[in-house]
Protein backbone atom coordinates (compact mmCIF):
# COMPACT_ATOMS: atom_id res chain seq x y z
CA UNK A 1 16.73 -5.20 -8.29
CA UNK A 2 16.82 -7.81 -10.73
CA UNK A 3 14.84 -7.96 -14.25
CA UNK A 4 11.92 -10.13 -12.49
CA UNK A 5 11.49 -7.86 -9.51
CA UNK A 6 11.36 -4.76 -11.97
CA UNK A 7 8.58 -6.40 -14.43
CA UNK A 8 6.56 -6.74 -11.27
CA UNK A 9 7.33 -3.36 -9.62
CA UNK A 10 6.28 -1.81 -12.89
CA UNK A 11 2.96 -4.14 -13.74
CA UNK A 12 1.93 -2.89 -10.01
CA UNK A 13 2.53 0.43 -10.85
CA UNK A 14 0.89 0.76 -14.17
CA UNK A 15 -2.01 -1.67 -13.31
CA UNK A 16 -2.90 -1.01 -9.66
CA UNK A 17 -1.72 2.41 -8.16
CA UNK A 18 -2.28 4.75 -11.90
CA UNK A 19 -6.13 2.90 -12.10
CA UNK A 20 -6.04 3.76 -8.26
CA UNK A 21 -4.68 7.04 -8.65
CA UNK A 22 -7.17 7.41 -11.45
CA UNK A 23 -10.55 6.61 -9.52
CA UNK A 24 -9.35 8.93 -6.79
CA UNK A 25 -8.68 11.79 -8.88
CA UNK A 26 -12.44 11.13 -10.11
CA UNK A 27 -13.79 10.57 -6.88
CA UNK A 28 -12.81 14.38 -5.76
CA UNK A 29 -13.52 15.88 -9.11
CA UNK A 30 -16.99 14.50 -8.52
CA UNK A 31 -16.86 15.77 -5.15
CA UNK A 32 -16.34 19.07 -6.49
CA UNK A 33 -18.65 19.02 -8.72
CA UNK A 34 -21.37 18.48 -6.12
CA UNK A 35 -20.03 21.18 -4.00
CA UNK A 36 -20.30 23.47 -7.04
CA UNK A 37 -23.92 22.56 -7.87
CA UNK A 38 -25.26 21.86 -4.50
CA UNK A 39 -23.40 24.08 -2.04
CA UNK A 40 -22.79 20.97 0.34
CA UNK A 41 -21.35 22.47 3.56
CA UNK A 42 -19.61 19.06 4.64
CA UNK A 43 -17.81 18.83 1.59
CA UNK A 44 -14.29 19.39 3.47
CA UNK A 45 -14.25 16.75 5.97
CA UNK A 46 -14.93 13.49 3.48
CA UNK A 47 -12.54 15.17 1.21
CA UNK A 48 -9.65 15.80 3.73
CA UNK A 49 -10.06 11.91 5.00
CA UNK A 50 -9.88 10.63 1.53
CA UNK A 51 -6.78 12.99 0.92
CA UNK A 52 -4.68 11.99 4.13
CA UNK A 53 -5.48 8.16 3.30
CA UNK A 54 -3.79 8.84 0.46
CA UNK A 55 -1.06 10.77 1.07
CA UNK A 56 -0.37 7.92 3.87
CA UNK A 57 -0.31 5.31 1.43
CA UNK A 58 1.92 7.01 -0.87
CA UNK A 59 4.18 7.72 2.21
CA UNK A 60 4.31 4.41 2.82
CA UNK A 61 4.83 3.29 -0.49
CA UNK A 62 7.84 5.99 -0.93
CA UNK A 63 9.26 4.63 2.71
CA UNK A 64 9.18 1.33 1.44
CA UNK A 65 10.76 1.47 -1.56
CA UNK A 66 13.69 3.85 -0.39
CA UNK A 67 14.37 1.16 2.93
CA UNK A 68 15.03 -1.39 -0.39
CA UNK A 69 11.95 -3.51 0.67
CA UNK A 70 11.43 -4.41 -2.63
CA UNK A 71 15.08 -5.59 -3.36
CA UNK A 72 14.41 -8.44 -2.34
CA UNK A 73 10.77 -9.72 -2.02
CA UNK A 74 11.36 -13.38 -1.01
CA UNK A 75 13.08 -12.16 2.23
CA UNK A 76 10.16 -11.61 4.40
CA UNK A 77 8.64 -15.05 3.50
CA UNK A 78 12.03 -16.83 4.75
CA UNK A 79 12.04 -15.07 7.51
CA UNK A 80 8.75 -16.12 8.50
CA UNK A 81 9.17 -19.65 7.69
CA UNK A 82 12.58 -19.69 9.72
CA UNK A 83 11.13 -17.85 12.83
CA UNK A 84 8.16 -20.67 12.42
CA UNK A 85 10.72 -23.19 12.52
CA UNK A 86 12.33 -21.99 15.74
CA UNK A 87 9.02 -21.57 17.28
CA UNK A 88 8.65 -25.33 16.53
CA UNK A 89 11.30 -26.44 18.10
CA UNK A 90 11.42 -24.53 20.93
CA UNK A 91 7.58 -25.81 21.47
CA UNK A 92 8.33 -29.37 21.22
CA UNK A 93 10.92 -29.11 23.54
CA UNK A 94 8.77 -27.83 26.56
CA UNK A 95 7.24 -31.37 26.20
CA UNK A 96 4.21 -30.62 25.05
């Protein structure tokens, strides 16, 4: 990872998952709070769905970086552009 793609890893990190990390943590302290004052039965289930959303983004997140997706960020946009390309050609030669 060069000195770019680390500024950027790290202004994500510190500017969009910690604030997101932050909210959530919130979010089910207030939960809990309202369980504690108002003895709401279906506490669990909204809590459990926010919970596994999480944990699946975080998965992702962790897969993501460990595959070396972020080594090299411009990758996927060649890719695209070439396979866009071939598509192209491959069209104009059916005649159409």
């Amino acid at each position: 990872m060069n000195k770019r793609d680390k500024i950027i890893f790290y202004v994500v990190v510190f500017f969009i998952l910690i604030p997101g990390a932050i909210s959530f943590l919130i979010k089910i302290g207030s939960y809990f709070m309202v369980e504690v004052e108002e003895g709401m039965s279906g506490f669990a289930l909204p809590f459990f769905n926010y919970l596994f959303v999480a944990l699946g983004f975080v998965a992702l997140f962790v897969w993501a970086y460990l595959e070396g997706h972020f080594r090299d960020i411009e990758r996927p946009a060649i890719e695209m552009l070439e396979r866009e390309q071939r598509y192209e050609e491959e069209f104009l030669k059916g005649g159409v």
